[in-house]
Protein backbone atom coordinates (compact mmCIF):
# COMPACT_ATOMS: atom_id res chain seq x y z
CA UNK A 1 -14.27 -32.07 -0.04
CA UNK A 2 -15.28 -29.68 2.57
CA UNK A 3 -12.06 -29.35 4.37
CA UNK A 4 -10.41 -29.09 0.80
CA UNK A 5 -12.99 -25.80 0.24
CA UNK A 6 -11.98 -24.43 3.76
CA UNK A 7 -8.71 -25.17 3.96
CA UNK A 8 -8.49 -22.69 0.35
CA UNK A 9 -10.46 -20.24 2.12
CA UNK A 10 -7.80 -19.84 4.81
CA UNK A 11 -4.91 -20.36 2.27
CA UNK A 12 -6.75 -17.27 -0.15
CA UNK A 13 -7.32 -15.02 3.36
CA UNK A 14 -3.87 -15.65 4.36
CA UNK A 15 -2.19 -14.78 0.97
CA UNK A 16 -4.75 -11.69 0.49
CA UNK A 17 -3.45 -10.25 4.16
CA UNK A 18 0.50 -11.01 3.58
CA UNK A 19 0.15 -8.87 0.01
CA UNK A 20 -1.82 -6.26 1.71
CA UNK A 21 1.15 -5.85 4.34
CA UNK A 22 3.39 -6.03 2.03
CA UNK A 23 2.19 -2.99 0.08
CA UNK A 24 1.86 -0.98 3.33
CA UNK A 25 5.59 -2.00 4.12
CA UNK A 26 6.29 -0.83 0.77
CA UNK A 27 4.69 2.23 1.03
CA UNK A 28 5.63 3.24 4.50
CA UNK A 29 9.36 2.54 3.42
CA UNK A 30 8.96 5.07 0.41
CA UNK A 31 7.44 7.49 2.72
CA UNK A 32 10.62 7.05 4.47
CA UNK A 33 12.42 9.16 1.39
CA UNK A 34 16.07 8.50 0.24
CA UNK A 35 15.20 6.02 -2.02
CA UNK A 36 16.52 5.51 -5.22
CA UNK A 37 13.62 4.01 -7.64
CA UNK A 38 13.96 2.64 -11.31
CA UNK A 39 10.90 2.81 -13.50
CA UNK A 40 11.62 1.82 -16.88
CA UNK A 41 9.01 3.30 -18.86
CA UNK A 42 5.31 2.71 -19.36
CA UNK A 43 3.71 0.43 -21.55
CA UNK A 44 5.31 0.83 -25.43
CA UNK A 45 3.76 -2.08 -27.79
CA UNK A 46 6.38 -4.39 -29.37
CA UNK A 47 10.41 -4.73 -27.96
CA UNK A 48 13.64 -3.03 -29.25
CA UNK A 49 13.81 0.26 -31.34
CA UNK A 50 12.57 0.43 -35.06
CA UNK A 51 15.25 0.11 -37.94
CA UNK A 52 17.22 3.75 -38.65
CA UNK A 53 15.70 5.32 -35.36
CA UNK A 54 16.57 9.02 -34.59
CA UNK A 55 16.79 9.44 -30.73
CA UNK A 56 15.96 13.17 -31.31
CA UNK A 57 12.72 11.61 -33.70
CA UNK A 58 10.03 10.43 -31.46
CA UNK A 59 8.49 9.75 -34.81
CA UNK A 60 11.16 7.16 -35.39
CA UNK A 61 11.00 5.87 -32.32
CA UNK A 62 9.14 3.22 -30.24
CA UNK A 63 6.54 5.44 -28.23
CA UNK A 64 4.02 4.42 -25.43
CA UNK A 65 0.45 4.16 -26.52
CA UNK A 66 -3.20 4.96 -24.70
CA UNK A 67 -2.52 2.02 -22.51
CA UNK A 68 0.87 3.12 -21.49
CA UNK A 69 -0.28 6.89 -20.99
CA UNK A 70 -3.00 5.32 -18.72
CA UNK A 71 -0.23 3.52 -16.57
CA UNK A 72 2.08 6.51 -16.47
CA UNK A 73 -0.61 7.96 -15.33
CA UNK A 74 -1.23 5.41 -12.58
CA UNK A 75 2.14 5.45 -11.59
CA UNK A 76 2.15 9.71 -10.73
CA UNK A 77 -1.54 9.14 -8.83
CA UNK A 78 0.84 6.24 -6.86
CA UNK A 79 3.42 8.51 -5.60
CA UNK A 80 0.68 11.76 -4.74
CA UNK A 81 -1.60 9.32 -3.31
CA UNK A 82 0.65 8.06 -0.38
CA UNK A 83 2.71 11.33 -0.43
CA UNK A 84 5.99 9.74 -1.28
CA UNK A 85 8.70 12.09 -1.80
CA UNK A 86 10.30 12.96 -4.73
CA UNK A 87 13.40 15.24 -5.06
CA UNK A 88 14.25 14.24 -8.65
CA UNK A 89 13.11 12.61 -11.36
CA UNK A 90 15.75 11.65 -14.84
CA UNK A 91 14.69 10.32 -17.68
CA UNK A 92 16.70 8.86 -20.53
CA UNK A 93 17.05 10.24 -24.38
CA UNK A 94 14.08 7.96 -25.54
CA UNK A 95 11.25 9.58 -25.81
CA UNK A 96 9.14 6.61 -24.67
CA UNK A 97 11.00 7.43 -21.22
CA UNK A 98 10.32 10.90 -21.17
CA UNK A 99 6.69 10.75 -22.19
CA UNK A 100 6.08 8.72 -19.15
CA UNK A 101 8.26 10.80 -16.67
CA UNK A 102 5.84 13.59 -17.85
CA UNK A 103 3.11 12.06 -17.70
CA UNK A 104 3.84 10.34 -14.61
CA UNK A 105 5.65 13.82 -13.02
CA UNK A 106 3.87 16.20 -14.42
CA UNK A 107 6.94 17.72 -16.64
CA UNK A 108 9.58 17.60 -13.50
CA UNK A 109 11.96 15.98 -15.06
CA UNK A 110 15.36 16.09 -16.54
CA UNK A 111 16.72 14.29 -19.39
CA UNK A 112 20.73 12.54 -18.77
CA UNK A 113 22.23 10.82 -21.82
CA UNK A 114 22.00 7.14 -20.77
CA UNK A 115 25.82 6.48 -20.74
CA UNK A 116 26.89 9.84 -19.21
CA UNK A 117 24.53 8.93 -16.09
CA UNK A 118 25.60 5.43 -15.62
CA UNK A 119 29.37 6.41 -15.44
């Protein structure tokens, strides 16, 4: 039973250290600039859009709540905390995806019609 408890103590360190590099490596790689990074959009309760939406209606629409303001939020302190670059930021039509780009960006953002920016 004792080697059992010790050998998980090494496994746990071990695991703790690799995710702790990892994020550095992650980091230090965004530092690097000319990345391209995909953020969906924060936290919005529930999947799809409602029935009869209006995509120029936020009040029709799907929208992220407190908790998903709180990780938009998260996600902006992310990118000024380790000083990643940023040279642009675009956001889709839905207005759960530009809440959290200006949230998350302060309002530097520009909105692209989903189908015109994927062509």
């Amino acid at each position: 039973m004792k080697v059992l408890k010790i050998l998980i103590i090494i496994f746990i360190s071990l695991n703790v250290s690799i995710k702790v590099n990892s994020k550095e490596q992650l980091v230090n790689s965004l530092k690097e600039g000319g990345k391209l990074i995909f953020i969906r959009h924060a936290y919005a309760q529930g999947t799809g859009g409602p029935d009869n939406f209006d995509i120029k209606d936020c009040s029709t629409q799907r929208n992220i709540n407190k908790k998903g303001k709180i990780q938009a939020t998260k996600i902006g302190l992310f990118f000024t905390k380790h000083k990643i670059p940023i040279s642009k930021v675009i956001s889709s039509e839905w207005c759960r995806c530009k809440d959290t780009a200006s949230i998350a960006f302060l309002d530097d953002y520009d909105v692209k019609k989903f189908f015109k920016f994927i062509l």
